[in-house]
PDB file of N, CA and C in Angstrom:
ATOM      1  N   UNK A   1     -44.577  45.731 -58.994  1.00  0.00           N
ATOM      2  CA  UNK A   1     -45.684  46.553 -58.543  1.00  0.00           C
ATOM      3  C   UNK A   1     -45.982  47.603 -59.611  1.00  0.00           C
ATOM      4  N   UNK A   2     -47.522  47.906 -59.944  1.00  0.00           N
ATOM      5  CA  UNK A   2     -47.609  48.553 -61.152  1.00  0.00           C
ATOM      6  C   UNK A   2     -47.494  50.094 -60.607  1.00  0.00           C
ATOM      7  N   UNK A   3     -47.120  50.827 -61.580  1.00  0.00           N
ATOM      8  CA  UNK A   3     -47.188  52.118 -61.279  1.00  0.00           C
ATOM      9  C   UNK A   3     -48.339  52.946 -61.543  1.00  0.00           C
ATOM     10  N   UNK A   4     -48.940  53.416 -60.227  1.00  0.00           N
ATOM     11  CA  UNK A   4     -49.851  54.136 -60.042  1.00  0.00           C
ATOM     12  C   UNK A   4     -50.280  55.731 -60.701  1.00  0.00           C
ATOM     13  N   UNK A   5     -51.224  55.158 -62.024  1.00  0.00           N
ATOM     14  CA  UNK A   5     -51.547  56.415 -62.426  1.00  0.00           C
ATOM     15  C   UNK A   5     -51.832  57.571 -61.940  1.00  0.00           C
ATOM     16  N   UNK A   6     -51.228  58.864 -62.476  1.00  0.00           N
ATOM     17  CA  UNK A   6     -51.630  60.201 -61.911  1.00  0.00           C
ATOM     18  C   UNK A   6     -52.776  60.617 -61.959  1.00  0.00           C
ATOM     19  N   UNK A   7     -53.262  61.316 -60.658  1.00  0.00           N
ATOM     20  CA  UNK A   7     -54.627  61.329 -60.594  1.00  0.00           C
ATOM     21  C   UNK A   7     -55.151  63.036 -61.293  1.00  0.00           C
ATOM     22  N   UNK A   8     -55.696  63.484 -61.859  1.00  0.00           N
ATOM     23  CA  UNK A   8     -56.027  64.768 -62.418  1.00  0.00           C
ATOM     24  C   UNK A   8     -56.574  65.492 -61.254  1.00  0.00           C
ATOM     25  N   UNK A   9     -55.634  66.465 -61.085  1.00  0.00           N
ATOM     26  CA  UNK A   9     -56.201  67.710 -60.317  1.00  0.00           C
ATOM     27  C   UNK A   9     -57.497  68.171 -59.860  1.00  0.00           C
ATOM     28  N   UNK A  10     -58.357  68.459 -59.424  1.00  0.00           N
ATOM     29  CA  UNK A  10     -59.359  68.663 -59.420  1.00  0.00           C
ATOM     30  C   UNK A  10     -59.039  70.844 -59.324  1.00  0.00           C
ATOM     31  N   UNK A  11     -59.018  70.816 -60.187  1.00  0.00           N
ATOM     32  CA  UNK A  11     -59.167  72.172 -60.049  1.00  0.00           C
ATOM     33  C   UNK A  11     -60.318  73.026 -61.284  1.00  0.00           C
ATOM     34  N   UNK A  12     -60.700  74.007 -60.300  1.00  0.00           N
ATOM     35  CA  UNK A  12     -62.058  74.801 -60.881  1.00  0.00           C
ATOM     36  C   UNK A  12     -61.855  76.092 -61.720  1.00  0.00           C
ATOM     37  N   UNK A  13     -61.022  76.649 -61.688  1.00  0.00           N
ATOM     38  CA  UNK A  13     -60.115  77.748 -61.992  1.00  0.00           C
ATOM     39  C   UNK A  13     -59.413  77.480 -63.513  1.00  0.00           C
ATOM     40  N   UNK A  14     -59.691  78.165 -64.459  1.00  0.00           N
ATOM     41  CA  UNK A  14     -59.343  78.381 -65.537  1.00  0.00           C
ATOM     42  C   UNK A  14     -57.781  78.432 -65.586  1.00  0.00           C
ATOM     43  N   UNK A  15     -57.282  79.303 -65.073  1.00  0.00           N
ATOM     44  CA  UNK A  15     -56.081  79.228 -65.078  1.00  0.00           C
ATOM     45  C   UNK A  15     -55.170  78.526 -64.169  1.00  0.00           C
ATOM     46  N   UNK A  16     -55.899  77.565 -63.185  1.00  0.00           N
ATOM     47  CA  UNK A  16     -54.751  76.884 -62.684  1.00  0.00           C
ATOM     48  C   UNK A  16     -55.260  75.669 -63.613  1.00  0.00           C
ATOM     49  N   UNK A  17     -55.804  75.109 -63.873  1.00  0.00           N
ATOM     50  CA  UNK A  17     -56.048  73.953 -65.206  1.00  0.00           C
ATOM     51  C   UNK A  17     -55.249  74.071 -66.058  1.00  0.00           C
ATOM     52  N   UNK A  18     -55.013  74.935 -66.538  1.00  0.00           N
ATOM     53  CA  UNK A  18     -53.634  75.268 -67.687  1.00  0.00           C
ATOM     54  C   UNK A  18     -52.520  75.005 -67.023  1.00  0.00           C
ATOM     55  N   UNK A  19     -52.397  76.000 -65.410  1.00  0.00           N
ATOM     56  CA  UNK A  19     -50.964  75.431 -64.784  1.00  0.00           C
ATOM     57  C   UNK A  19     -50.420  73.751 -64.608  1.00  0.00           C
ATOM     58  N   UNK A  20     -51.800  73.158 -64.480  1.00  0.00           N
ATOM     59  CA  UNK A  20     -51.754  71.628 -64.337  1.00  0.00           C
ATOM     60  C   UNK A  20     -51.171  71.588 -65.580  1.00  0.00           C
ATOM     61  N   UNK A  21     -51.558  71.670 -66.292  1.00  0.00           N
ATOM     62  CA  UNK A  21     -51.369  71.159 -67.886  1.00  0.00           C
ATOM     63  C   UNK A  21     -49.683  71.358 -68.358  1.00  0.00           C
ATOM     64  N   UNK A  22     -49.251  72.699 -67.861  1.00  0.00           N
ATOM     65  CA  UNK A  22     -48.156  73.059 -68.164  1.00  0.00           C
ATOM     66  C   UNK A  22     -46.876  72.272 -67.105  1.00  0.00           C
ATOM     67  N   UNK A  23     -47.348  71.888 -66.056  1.00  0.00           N
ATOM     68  CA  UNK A  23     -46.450  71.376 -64.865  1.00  0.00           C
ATOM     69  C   UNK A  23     -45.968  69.586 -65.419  1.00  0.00           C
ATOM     70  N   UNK A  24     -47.675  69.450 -66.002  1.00  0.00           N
ATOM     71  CA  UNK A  24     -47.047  67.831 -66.579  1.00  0.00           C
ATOM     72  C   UNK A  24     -45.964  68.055 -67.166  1.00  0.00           C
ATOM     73  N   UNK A  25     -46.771  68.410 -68.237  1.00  0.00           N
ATOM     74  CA  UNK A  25     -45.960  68.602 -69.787  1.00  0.00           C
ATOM     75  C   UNK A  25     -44.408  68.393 -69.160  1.00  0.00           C
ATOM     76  N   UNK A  26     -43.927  70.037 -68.029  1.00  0.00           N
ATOM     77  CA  UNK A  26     -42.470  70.049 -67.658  1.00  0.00           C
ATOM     78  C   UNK A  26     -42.129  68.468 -67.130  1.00  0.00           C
ATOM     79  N   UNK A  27     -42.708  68.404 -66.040  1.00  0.00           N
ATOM     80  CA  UNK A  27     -42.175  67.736 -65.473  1.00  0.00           C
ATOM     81  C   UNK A  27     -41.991  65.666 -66.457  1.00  0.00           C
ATOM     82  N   UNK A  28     -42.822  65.328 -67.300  1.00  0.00           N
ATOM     83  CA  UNK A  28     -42.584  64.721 -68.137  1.00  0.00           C
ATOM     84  C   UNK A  28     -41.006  64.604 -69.006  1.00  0.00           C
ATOM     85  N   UNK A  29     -41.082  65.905 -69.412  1.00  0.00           N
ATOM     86  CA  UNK A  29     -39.965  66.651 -70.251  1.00  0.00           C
ATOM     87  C   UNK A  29     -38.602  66.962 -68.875  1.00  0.00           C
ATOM     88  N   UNK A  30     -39.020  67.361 -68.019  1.00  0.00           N
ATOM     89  CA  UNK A  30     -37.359  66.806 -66.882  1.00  0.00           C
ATOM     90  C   UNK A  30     -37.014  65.649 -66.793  1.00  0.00           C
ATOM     91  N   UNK A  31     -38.118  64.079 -66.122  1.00  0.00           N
ATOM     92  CA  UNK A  31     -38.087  63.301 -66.201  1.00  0.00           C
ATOM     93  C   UNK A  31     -36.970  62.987 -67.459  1.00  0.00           C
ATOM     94  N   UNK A  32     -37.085  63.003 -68.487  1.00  0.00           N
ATOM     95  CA  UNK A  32     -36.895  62.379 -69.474  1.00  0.00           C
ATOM     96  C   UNK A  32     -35.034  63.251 -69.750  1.00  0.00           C
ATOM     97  N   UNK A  33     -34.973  64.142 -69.224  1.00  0.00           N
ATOM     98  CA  UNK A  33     -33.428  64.710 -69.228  1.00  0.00           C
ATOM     99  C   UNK A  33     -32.919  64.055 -68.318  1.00  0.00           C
ATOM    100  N   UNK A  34     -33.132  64.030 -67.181  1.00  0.00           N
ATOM    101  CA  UNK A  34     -32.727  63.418 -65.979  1.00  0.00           C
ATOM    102  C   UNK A  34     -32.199  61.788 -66.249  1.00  0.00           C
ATOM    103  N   UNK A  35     -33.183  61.097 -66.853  1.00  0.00           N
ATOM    104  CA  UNK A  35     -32.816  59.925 -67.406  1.00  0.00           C
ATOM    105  C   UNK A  35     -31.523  59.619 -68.212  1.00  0.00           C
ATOM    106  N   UNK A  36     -31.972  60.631 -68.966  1.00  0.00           N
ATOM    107  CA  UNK A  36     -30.752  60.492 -69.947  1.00  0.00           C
ATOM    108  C   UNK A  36     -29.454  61.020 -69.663  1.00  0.00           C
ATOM    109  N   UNK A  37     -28.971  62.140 -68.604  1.00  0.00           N
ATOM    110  CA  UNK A  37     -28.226  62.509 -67.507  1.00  0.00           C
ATOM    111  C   UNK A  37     -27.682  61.157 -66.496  1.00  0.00           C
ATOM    112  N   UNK A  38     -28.333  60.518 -66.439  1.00  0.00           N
ATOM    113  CA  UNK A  38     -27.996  59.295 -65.905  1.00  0.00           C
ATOM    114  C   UNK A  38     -27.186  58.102 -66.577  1.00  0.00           C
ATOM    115  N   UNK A  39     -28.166  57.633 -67.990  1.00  0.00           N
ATOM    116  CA  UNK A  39     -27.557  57.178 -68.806  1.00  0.00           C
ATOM    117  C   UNK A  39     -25.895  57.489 -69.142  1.00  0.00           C
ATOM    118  N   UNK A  40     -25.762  58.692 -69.562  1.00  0.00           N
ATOM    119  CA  UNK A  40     -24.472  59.605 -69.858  1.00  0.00           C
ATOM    120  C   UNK A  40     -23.643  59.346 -69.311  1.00  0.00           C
ATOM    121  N   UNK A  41     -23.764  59.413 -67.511  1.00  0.00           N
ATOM    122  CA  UNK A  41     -22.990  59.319 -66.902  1.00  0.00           C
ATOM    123  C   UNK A  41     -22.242  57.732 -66.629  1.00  0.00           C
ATOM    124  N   UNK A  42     -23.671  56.919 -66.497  1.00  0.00           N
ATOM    125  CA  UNK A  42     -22.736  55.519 -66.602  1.00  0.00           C
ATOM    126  C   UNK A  42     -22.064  55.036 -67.798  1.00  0.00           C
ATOM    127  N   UNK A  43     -22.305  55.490 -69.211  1.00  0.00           N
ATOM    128  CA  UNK A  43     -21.962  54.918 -70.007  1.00  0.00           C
ATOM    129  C   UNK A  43     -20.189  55.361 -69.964  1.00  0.00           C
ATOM    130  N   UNK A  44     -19.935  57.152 -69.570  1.00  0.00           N
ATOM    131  CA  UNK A  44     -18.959  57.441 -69.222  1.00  0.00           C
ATOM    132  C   UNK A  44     -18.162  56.353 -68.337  1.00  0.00           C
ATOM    133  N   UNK A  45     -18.671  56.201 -66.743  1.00  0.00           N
ATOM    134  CA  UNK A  45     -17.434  55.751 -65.870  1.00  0.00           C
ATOM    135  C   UNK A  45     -17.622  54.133 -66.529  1.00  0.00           C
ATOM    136  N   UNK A  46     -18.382  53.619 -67.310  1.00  0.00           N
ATOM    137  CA  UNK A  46     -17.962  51.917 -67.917  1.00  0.00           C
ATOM    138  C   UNK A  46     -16.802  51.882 -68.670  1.00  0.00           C
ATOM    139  N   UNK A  47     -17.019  53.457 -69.523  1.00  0.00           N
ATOM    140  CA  UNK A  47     -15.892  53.114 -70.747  1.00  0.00           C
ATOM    141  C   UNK A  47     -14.669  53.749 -70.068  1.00  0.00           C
ATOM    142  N   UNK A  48     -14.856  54.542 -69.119  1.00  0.00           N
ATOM    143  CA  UNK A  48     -13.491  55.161 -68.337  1.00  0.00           C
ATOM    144  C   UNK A  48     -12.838  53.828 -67.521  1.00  0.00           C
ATOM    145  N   UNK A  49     -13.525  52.928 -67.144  1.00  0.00           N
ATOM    146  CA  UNK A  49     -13.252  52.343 -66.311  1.00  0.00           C
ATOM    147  C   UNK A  49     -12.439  50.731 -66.902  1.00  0.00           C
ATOM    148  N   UNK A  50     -13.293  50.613 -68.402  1.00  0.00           N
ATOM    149  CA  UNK A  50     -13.049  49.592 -69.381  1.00  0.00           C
ATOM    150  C   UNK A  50     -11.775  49.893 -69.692  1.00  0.00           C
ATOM    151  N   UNK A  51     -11.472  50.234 -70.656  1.00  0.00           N
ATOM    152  CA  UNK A  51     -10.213  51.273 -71.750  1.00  0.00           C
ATOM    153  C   UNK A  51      -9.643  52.487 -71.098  1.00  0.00           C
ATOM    154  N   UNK A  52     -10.038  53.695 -70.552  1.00  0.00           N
ATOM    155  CA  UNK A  52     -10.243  54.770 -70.348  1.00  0.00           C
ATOM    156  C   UNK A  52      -9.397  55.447 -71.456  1.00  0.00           C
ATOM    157  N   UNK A  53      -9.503  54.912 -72.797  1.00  0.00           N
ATOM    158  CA  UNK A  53      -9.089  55.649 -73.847  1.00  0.00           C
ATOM    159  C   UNK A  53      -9.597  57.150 -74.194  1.00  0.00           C
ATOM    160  N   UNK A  54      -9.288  57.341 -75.537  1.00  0.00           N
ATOM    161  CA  UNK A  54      -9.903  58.740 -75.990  1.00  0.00           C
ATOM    162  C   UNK A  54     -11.704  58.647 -75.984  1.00  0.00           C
ATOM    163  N   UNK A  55     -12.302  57.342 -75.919  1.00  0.00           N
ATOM    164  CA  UNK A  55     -13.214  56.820 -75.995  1.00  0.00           C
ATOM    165  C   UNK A  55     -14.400  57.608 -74.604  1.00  0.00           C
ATOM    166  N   UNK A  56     -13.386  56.773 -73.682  1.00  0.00           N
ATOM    167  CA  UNK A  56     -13.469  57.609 -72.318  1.00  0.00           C
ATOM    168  C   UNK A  56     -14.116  58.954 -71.716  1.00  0.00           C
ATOM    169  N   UNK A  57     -12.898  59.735 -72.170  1.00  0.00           N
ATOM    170  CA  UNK A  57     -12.759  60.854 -71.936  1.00  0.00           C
ATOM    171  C   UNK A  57     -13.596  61.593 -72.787  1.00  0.00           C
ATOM    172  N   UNK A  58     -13.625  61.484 -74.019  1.00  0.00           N
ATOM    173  CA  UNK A  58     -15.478  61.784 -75.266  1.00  0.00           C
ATOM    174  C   UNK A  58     -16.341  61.972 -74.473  1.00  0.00           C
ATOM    175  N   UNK A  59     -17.198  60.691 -74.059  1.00  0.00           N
ATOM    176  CA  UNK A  59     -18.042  60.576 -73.191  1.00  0.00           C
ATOM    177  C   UNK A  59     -17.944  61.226 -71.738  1.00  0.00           C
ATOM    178  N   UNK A  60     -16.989  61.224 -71.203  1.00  0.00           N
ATOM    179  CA  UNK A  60     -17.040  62.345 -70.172  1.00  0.00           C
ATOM    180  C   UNK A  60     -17.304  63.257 -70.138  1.00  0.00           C
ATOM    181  N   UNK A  61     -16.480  64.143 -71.389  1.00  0.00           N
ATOM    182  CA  UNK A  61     -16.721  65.226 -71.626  1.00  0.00           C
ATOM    183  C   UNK A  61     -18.185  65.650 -72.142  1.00  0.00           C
ATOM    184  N   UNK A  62     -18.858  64.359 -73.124  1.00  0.00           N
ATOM    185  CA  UNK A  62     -20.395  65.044 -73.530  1.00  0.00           C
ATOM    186  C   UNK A  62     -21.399  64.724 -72.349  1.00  0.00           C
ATOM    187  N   UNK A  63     -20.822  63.907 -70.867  1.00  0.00           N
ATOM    188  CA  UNK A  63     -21.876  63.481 -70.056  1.00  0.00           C
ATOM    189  C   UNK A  63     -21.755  65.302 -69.066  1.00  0.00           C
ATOM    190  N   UNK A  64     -20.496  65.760 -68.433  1.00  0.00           N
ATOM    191  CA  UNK A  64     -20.335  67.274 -68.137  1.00  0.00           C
ATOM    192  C   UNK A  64     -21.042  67.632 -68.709  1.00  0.00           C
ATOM    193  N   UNK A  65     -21.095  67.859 -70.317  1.00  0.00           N
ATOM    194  CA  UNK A  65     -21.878  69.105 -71.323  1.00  0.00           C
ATOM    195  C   UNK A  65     -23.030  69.200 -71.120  1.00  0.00           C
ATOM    196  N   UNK A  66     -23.712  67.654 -70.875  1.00  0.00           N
ATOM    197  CA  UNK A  66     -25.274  67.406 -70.785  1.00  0.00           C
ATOM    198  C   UNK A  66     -25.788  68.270 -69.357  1.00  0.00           C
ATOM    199  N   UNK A  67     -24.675  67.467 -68.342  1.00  0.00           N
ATOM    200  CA  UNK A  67     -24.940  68.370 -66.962  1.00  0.00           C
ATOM    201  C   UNK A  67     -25.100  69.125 -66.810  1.00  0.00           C
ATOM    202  N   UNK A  68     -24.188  70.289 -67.779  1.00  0.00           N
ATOM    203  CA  UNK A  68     -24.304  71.641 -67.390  1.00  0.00           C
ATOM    204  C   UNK A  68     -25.644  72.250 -68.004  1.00  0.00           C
ATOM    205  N   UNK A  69     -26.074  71.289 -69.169  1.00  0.00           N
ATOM    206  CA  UNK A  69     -27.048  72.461 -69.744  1.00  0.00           C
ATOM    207  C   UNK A  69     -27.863  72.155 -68.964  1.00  0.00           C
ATOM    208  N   UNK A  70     -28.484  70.583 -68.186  1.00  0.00           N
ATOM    209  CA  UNK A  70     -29.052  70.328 -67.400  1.00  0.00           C
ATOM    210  C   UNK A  70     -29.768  71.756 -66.365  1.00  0.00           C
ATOM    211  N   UNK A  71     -28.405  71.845 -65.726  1.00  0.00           N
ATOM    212  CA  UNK A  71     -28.328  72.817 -64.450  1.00  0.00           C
ATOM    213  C   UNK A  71     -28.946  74.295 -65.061  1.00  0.00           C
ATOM    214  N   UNK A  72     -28.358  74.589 -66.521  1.00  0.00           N
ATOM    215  CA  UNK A  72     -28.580  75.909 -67.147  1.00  0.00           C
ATOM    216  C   UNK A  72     -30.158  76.425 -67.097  1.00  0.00           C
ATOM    217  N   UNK A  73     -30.849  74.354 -67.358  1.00  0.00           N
ATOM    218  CA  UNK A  73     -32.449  74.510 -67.479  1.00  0.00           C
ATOM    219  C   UNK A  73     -33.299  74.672 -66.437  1.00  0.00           C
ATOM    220  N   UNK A  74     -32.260  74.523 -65.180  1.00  0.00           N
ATOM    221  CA  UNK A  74     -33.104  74.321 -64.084  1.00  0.00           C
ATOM    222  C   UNK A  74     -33.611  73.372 -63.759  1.00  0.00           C
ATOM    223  N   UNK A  75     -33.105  71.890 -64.278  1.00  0.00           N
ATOM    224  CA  UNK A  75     -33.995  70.544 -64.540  1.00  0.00           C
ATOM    225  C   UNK A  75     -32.536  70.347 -63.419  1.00  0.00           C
ATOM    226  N   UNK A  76     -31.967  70.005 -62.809  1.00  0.00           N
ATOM    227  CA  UNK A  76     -30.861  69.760 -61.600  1.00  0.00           C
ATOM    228  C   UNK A  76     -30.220  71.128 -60.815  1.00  0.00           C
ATOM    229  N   UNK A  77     -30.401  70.862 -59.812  1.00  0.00           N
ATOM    230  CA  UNK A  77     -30.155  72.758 -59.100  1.00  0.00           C
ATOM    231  C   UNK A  77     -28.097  72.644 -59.648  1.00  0.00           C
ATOM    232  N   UNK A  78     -27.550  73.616 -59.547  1.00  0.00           N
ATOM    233  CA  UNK A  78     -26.363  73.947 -59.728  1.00  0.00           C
ATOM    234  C   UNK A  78     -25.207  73.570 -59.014  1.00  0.00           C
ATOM    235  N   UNK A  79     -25.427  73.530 -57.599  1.00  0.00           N
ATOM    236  CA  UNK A  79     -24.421  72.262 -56.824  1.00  0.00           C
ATOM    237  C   UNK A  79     -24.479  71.046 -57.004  1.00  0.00           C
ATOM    238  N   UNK A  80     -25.932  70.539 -57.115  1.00  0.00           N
ATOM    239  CA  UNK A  80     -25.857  68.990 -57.358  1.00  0.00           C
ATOM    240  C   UNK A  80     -25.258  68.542 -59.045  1.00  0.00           C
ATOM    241  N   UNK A  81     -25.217  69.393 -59.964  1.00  0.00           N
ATOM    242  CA  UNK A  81     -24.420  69.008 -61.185  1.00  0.00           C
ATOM    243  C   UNK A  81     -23.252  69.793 -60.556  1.00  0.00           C
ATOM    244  N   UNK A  82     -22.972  70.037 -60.076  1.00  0.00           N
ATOM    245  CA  UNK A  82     -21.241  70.181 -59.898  1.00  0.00           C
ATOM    246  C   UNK A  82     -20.848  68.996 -59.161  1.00  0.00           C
ATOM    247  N   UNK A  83     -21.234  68.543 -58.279  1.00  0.00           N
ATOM    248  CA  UNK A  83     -21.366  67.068 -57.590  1.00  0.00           C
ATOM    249  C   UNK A  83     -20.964  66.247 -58.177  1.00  0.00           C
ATOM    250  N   UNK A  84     -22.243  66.188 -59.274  1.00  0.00           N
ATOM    251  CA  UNK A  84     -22.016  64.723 -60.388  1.00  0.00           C
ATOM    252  C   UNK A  84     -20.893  64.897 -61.458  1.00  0.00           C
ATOM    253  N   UNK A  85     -20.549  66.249 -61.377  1.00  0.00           N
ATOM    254  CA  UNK A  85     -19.332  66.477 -62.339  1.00  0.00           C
ATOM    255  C   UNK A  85     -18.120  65.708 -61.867  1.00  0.00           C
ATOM    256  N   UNK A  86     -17.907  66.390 -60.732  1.00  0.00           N
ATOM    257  CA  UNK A  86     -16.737  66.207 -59.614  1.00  0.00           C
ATOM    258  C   UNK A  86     -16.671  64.728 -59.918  1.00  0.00           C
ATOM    259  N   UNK A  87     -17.663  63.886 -59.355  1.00  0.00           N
ATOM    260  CA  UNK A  87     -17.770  62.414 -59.090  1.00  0.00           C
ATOM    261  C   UNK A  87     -17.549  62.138 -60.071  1.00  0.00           C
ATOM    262  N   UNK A  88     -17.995  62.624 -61.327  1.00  0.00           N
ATOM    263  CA  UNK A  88     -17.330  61.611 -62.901  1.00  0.00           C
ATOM    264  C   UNK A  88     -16.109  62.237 -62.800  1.00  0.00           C
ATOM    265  N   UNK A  89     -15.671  62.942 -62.250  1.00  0.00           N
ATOM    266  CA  UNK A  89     -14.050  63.323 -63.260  1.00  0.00           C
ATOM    267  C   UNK A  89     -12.988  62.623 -62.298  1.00  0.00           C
ATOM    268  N   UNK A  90     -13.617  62.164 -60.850  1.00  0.00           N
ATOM    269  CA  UNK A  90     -13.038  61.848 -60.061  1.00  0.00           C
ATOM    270  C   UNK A  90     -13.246  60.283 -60.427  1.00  0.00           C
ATOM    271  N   UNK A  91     -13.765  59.683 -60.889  1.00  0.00           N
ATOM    272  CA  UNK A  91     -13.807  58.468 -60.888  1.00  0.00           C
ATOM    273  C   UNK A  91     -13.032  58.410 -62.208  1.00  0.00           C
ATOM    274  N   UNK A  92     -13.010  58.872 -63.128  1.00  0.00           N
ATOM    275  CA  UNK A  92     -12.443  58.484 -64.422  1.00  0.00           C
ATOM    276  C   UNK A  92     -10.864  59.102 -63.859  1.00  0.00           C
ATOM    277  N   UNK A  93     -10.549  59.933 -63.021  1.00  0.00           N
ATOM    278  CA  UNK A  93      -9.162  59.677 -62.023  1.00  0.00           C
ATOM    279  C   UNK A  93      -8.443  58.879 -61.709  1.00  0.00           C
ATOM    280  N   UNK A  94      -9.215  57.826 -60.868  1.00  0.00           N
ATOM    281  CA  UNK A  94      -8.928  57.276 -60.151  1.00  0.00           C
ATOM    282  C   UNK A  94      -8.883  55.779 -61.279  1.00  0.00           C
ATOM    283  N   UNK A  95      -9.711  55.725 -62.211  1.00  0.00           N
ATOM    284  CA  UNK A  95      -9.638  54.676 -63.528  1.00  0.00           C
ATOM    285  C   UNK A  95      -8.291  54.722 -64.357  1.00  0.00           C
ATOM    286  N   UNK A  96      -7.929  56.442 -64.534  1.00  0.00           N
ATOM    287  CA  UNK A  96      -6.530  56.362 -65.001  1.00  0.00           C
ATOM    288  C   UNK A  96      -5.819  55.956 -63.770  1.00  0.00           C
ATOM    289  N   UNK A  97      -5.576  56.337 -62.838  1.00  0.00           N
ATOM    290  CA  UNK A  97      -4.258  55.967 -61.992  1.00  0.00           C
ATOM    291  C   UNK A  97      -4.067  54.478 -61.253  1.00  0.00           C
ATOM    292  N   UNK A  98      -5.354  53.697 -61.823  1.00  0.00           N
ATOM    293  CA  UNK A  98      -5.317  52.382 -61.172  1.00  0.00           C
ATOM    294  C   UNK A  98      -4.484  51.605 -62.198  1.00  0.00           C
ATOM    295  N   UNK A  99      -3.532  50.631 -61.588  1.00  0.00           N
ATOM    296  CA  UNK A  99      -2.846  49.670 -62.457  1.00  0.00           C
ATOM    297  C   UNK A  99      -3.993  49.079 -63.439  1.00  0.00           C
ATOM    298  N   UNK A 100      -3.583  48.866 -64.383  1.00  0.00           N
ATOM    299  CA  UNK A 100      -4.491  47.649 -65.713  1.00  0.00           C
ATOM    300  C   UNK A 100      -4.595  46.604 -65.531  1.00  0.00           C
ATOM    301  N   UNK A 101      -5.173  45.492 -65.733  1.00  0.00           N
ATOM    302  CA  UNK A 101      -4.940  44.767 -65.068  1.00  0.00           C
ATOM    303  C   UNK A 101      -6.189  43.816 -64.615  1.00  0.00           C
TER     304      UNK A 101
END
């Protein structure tokens, strides 16, 4: 199903036309952190879950880093990256303490 282009504001007002303008722009530019916040995180619990070498734990640690600045930007509220923190550190946990195998 194709995705349905955004329709332009109809606004008359000088300065909310700019706000339109400025809300894309953000929200384009979250989109595109968020994604990659995602990315991060699976590439983390594959390789935690693969090896959970030093390899691992790298990527854990730069998928957290991403989170936090995430949260810093206001692009994810501050509990929900503590959430996704928790859940990666808890899964790459539970990757070390599982037999190999």
């Amino acid at each position: 199903m194709p995705v349905p282009e955004r329709r332009n504001p109809v606004a008359n007002i000088k300065s909310q036309i700019k706000r339109n303008r400025q809300n894309e722009r953000r929200r384009e530019r979250n989109k595109a952190v968020r994604t990659e916040l995602k990315t991060a995180a699976k590439k983390a619990r594959t390789a935690v879950s693969e090896d959970g070498g030093e390899a691992g734990t790298e990527l854990l640690r730069s998928a957290s880093r991403a989170i936090d600045k995430a949260a810093s930007r206001g692009i994810v509220h501050n509990r929900a990256a503590a959430r996704r923190k928790s859940r990666l550190a808890k899964a790459a946990g539970n990757a070390a303490a599982s037999p190999e195998g």
